[in-house]
N, C-alpha and C. Protein backbone atom coordinates (compact mmCIF):
# COMPACT_ATOMS: atom_id res chain seq x y z
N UNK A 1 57.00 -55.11 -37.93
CA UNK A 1 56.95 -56.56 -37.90
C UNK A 1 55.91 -57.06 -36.90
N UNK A 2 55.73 -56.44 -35.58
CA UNK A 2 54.73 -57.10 -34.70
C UNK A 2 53.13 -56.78 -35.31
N UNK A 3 52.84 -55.51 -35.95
CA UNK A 3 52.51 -55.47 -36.41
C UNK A 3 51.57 -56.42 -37.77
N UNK A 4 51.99 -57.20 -38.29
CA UNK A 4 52.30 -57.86 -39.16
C UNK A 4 52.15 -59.39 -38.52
N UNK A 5 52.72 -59.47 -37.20
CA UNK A 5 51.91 -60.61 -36.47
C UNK A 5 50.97 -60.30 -35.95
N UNK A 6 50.27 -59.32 -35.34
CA UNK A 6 48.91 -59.26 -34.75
C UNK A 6 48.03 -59.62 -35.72
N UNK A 7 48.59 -59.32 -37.19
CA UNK A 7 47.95 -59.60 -38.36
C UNK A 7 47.18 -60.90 -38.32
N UNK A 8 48.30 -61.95 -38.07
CA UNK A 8 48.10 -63.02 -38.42
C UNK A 8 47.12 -63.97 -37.64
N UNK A 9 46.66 -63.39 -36.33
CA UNK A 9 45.36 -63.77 -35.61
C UNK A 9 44.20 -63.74 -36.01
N UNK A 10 44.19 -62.97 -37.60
CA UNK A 10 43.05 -62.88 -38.14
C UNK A 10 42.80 -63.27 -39.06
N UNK A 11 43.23 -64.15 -39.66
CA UNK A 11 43.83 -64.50 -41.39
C UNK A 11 42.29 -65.75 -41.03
N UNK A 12 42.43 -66.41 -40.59
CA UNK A 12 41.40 -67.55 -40.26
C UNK A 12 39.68 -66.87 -40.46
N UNK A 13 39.74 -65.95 -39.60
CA UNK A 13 38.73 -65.23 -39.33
C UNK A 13 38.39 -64.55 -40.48
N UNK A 14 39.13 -63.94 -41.36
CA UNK A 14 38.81 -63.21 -42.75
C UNK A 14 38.15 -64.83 -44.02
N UNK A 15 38.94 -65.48 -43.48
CA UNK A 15 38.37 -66.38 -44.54
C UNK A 15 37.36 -67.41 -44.42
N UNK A 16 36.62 -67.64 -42.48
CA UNK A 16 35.49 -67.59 -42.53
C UNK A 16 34.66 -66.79 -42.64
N UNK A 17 34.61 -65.27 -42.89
CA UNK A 17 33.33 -64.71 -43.79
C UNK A 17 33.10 -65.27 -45.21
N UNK A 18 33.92 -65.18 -45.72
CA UNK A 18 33.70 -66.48 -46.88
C UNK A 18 32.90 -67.31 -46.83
N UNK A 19 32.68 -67.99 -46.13
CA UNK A 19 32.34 -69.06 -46.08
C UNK A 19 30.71 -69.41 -45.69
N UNK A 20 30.07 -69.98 -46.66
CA UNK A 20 28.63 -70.17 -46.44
C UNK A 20 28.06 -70.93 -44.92
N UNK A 21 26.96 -70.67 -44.91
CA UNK A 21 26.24 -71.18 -43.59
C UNK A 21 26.43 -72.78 -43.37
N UNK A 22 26.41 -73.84 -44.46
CA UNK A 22 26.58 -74.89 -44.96
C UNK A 22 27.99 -74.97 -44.31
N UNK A 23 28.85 -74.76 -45.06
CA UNK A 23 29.96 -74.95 -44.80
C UNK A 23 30.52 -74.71 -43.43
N UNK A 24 30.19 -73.52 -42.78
CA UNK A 24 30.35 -73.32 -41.30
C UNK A 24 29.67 -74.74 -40.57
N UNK A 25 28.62 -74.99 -40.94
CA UNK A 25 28.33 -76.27 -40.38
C UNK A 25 29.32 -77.37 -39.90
N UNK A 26 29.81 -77.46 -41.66
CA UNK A 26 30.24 -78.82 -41.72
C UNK A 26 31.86 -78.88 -40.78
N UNK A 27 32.13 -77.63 -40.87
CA UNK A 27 33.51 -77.69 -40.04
C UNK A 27 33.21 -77.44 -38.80
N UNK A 28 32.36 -77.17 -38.16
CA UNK A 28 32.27 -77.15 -36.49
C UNK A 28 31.83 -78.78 -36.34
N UNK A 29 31.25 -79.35 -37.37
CA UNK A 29 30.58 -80.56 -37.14
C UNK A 29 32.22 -81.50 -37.08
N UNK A 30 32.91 -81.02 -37.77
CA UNK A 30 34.32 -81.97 -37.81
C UNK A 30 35.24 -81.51 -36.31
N UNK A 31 34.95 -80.02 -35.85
CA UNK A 31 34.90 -80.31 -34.82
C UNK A 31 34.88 -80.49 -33.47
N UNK A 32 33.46 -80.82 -33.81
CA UNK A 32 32.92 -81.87 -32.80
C UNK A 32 32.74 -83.23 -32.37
N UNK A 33 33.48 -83.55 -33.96
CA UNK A 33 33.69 -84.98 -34.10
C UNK A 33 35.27 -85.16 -33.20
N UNK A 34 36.07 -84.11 -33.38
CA UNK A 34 37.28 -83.90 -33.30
C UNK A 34 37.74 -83.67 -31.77
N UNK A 35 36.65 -83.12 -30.99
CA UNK A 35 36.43 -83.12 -29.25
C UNK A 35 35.97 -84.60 -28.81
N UNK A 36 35.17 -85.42 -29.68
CA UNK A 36 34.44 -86.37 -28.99
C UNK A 36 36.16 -87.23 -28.96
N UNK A 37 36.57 -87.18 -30.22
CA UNK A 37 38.03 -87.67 -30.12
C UNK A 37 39.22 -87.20 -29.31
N UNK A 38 38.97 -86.62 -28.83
CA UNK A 38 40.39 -86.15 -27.93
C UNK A 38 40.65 -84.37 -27.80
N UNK A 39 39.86 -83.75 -28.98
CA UNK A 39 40.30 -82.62 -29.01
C UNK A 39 40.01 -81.63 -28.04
N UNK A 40 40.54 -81.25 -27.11
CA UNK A 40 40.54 -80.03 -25.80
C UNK A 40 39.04 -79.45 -26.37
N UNK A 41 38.32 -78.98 -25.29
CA UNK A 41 36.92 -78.17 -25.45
C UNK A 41 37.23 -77.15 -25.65
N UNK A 42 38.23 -76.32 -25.28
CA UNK A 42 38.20 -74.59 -25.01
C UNK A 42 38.90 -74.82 -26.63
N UNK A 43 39.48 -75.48 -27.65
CA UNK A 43 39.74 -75.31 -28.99
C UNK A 43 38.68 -75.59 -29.55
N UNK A 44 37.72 -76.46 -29.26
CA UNK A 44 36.48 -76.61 -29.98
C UNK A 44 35.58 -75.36 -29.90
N UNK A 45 35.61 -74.86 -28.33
CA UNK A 45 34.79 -73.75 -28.83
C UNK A 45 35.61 -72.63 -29.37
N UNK A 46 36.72 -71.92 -28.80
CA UNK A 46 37.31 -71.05 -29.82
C UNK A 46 37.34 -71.21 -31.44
N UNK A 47 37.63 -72.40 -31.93
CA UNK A 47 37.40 -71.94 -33.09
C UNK A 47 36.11 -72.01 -33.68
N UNK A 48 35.54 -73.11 -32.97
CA UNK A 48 33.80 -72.36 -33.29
C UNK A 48 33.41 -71.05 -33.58
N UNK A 49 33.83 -70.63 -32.65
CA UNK A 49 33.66 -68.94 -32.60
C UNK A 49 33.77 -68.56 -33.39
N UNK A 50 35.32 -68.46 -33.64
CA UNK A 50 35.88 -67.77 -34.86
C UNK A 50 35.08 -68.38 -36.17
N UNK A 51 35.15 -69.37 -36.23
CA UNK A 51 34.05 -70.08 -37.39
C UNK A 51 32.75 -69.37 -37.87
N UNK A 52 31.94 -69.75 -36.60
CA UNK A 52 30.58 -68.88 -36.90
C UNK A 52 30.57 -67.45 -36.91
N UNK A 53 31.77 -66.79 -35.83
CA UNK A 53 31.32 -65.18 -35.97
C UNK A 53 31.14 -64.60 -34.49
N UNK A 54 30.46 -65.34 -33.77
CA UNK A 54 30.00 -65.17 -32.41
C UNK A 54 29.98 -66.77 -31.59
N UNK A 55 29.88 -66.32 -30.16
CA UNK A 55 29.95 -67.88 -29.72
C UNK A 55 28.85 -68.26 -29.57
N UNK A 56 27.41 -67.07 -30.01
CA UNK A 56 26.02 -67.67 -30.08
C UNK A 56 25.66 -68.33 -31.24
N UNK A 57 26.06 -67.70 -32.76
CA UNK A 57 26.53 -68.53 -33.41
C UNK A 57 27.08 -69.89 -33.73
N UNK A 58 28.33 -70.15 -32.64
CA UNK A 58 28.69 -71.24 -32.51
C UNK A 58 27.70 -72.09 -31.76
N UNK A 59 27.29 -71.76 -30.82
CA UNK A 59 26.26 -72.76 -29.87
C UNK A 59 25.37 -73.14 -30.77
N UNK A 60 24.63 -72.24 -31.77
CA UNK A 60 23.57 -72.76 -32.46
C UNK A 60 24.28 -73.89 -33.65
N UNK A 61 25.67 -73.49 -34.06
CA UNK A 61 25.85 -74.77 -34.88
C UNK A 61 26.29 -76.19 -34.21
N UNK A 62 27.06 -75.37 -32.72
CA UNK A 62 27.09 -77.30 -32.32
C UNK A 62 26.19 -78.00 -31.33
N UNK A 63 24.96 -77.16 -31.24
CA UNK A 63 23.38 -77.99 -31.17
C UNK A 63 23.18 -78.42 -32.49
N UNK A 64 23.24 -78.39 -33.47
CA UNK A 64 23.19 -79.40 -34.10
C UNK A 64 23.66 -80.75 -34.13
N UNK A 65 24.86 -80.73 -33.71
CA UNK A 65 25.56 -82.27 -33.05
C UNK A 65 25.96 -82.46 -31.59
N UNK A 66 25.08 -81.96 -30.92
CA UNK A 66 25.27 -82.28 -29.35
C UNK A 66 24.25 -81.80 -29.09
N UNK A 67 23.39 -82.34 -28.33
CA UNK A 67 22.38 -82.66 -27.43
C UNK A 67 22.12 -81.44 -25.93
N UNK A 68 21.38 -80.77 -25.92
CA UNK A 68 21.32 -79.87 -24.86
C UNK A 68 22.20 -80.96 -23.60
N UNK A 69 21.32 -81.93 -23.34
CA UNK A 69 22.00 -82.78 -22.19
C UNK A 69 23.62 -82.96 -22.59
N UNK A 70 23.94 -83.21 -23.47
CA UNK A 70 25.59 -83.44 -23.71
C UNK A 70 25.70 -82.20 -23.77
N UNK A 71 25.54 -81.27 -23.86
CA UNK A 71 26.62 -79.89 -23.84
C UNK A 71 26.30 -79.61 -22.29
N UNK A 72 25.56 -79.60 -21.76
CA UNK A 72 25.23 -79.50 -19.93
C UNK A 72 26.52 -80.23 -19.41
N UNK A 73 26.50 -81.72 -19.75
CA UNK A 73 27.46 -82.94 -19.28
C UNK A 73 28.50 -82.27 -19.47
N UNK A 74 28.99 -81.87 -20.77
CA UNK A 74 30.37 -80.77 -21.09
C UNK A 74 30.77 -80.09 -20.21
N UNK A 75 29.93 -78.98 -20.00
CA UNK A 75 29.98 -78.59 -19.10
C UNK A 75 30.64 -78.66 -17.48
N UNK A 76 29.83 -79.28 -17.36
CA UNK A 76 30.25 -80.15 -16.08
C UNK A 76 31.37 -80.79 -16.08
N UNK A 77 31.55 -81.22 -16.68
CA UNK A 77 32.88 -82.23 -16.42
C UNK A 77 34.13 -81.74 -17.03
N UNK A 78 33.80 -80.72 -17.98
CA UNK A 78 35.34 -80.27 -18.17
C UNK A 78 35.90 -78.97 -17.25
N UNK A 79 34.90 -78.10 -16.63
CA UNK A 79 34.51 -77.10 -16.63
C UNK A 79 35.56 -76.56 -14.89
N UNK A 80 34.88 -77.98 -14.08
CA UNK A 80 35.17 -78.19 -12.86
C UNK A 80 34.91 -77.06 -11.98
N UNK A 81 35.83 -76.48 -11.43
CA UNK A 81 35.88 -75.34 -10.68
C UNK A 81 36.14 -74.01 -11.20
N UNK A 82 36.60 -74.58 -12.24
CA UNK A 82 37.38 -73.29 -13.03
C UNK A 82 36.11 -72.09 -14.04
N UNK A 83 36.12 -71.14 -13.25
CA UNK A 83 35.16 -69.92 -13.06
C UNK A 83 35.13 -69.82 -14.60
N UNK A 84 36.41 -69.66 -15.00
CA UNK A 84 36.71 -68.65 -16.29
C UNK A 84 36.24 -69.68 -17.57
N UNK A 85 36.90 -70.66 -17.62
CA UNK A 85 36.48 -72.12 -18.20
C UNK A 85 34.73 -72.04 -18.41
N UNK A 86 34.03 -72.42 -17.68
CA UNK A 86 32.56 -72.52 -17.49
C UNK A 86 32.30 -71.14 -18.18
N UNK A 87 32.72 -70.08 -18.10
CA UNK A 87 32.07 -69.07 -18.33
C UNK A 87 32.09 -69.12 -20.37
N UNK A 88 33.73 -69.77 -20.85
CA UNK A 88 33.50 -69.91 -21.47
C UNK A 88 32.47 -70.96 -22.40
N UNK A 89 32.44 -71.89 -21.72
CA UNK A 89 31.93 -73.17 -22.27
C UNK A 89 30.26 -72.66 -21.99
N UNK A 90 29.86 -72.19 -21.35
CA UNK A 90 28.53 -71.60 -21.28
C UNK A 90 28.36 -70.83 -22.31
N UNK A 91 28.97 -69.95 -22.48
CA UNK A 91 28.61 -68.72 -23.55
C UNK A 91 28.47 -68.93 -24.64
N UNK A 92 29.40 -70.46 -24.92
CA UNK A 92 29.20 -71.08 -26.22
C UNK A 92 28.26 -72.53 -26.45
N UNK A 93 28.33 -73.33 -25.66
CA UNK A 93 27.65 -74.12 -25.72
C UNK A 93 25.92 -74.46 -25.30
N UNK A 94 25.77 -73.30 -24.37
CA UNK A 94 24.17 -73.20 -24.32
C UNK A 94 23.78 -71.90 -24.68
């Protein structure tokens, strides 16, 4: 049975290989629409990730809707002190 849940961390991830370059777009683009609205950063970039494949991947699709300067600002301001945070939001966003 646990088994069978470790499973299920990946079900998302199997069915973005599926999924065309286009389409990976359009759902990191929703969101990013979906962070500017309220949605936590460290979910925007995790599932970016998982979306594109890699979180370099991801950075290159949400430079398409954020601005080197707005992902810096991101940065910064969500990031604060927190080592581990920044490290993520770096790896993905620039």
């Amino acid at each position: 049975m646990l088994n069978n849940l470790n499973n299920l961390d990946n079900i998302g991830d199997d069915v973005y290989r599926t999924w065309s370059h286009e389409q990976c777009q359009d759902e990191i683009g929703k969101l990013v629409q979906g962070y500017k609205n309220g949605l936590p950063v460290q979910i925007l970039c995790q599932l970016a990730t998982s979306i594109a494949g890699t979180s370099s991947l991801a950075g290159e699709h949400i430079s398409a809707f954020l601005t080197l300067k707005e992902r810096k600002a991101i940065i910064k301001k969500e990031s604060g002190g927190n080592k581990e945070l920044r490290n993520l939001l770096e790896s993905t966003l620039l």
